[in-house]
C-alpha atoms as a PDB file:
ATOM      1  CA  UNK A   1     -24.455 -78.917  37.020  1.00  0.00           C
ATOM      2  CA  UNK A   2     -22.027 -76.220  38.422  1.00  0.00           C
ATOM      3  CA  UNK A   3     -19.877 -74.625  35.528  1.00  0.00           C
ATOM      4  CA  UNK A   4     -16.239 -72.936  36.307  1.00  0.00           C
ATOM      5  CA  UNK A   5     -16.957 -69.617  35.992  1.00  0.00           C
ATOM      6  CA  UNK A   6     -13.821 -68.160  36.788  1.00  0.00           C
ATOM      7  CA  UNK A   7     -12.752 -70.255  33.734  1.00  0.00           C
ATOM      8  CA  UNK A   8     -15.409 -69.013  31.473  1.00  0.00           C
ATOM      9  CA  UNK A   9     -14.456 -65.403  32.098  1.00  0.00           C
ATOM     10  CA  UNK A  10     -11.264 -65.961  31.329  1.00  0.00           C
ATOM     11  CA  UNK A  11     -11.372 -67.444  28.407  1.00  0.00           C
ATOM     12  CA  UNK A  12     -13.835 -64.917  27.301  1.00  0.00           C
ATOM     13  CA  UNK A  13     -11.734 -62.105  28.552  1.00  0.00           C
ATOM     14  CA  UNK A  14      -8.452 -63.894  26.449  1.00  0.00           C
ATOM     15  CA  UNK A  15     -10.720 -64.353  23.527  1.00  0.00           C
ATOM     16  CA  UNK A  16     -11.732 -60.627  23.056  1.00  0.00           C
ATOM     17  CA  UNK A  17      -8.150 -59.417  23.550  1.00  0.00           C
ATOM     18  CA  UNK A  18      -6.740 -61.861  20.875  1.00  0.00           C
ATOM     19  CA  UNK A  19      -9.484 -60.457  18.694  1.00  0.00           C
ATOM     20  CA  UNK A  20      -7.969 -57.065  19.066  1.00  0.00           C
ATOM     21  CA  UNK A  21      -4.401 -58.378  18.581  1.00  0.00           C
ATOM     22  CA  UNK A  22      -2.829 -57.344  21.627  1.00  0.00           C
ATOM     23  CA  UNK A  23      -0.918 -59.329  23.497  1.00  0.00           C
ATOM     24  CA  UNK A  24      -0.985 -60.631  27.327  1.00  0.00           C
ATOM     25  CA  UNK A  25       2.268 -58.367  28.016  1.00  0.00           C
ATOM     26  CA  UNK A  26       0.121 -55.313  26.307  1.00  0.00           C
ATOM     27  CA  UNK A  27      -3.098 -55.824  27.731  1.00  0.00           C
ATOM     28  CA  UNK A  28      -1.804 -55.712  31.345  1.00  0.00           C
ATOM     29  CA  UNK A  29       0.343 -52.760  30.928  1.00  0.00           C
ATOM     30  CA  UNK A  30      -2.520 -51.204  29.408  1.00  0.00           C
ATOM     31  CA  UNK A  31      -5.008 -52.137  32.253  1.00  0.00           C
ATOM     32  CA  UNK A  32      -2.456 -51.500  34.936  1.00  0.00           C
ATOM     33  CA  UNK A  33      -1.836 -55.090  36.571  1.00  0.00           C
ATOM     34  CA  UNK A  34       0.992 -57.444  36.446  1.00  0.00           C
ATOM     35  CA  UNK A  35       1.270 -59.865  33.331  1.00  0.00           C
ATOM     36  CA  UNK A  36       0.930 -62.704  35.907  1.00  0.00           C
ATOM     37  CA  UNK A  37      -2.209 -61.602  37.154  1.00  0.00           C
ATOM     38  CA  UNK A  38      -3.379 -61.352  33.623  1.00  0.00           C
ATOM     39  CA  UNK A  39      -1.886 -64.934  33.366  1.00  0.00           C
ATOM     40  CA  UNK A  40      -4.166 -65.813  36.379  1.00  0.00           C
ATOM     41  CA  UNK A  41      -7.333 -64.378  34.994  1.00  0.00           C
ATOM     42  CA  UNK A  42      -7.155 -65.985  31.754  1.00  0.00           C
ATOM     43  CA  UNK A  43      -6.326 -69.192  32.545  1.00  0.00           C
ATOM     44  CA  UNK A  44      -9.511 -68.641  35.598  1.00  0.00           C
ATOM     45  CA  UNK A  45      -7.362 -69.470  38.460  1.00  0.00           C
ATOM     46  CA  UNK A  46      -8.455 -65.724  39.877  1.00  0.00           C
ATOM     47  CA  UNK A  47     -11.019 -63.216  39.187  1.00  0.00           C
ATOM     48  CA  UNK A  48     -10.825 -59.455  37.754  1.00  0.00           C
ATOM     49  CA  UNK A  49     -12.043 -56.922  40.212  1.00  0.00           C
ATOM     50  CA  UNK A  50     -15.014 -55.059  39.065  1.00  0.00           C
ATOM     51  CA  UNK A  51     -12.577 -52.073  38.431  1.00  0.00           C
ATOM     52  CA  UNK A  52     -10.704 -54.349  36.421  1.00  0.00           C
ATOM     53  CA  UNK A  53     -13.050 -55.864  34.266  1.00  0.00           C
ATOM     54  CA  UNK A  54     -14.401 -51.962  33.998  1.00  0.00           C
ATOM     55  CA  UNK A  55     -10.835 -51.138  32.489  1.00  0.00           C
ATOM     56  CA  UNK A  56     -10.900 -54.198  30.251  1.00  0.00           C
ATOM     57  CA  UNK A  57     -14.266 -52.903  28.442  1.00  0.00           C
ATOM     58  CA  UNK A  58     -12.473 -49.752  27.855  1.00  0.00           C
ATOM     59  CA  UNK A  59      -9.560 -50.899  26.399  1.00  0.00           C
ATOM     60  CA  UNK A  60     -10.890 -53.319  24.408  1.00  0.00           C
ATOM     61  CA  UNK A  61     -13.903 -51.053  23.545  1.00  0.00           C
ATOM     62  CA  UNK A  62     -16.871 -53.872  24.293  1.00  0.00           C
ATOM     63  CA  UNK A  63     -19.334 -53.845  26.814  1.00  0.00           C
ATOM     64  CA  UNK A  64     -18.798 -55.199  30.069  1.00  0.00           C
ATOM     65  CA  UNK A  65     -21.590 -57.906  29.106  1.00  0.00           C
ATOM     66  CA  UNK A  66     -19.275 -59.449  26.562  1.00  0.00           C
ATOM     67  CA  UNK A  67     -17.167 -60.945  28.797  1.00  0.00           C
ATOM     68  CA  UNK A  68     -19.959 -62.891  30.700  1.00  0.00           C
ATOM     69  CA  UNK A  69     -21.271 -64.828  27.324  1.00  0.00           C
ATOM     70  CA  UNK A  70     -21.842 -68.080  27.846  1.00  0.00           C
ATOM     71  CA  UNK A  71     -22.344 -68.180  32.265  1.00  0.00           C
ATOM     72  CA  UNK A  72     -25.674 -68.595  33.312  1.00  0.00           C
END
């Protein structure tokens, strides 16, 4: 059984930066992409770049690994 990873990510990636309370709009400005692109990750129709998902951490202050929980 293949799982949708890109989708998993995403919704990872969307659930840690509702945590934090920041929105979409934020979160991109603060990473440095467009909102749609953000849009695009989180709803796993594209993946972050490594440099992207490095950025993401940051901001959000997790590790990396967080946004992989649940893909096996």
């Amino acid at each position: 059984m293949t799982k949708d990873y890109k989708y998993l990510l995403g919704r990872n990636i969307k659930a840690e930066r509702t945590r934090k309370d920041i929105t979409q709009e934020q979160f991109a400005e603060m990473i440095d992409i467009s909102v749609s692109h953000m849009s695009k990750i989180e709803q796993g129709l594209t993946s972050p770049t490594a440099i992207v998902l490095y950025k993401m951490s940051k901001t959000l202050q997790i590790p990396m690994e967080e946004f992989f929980k649940g893909l096996e």
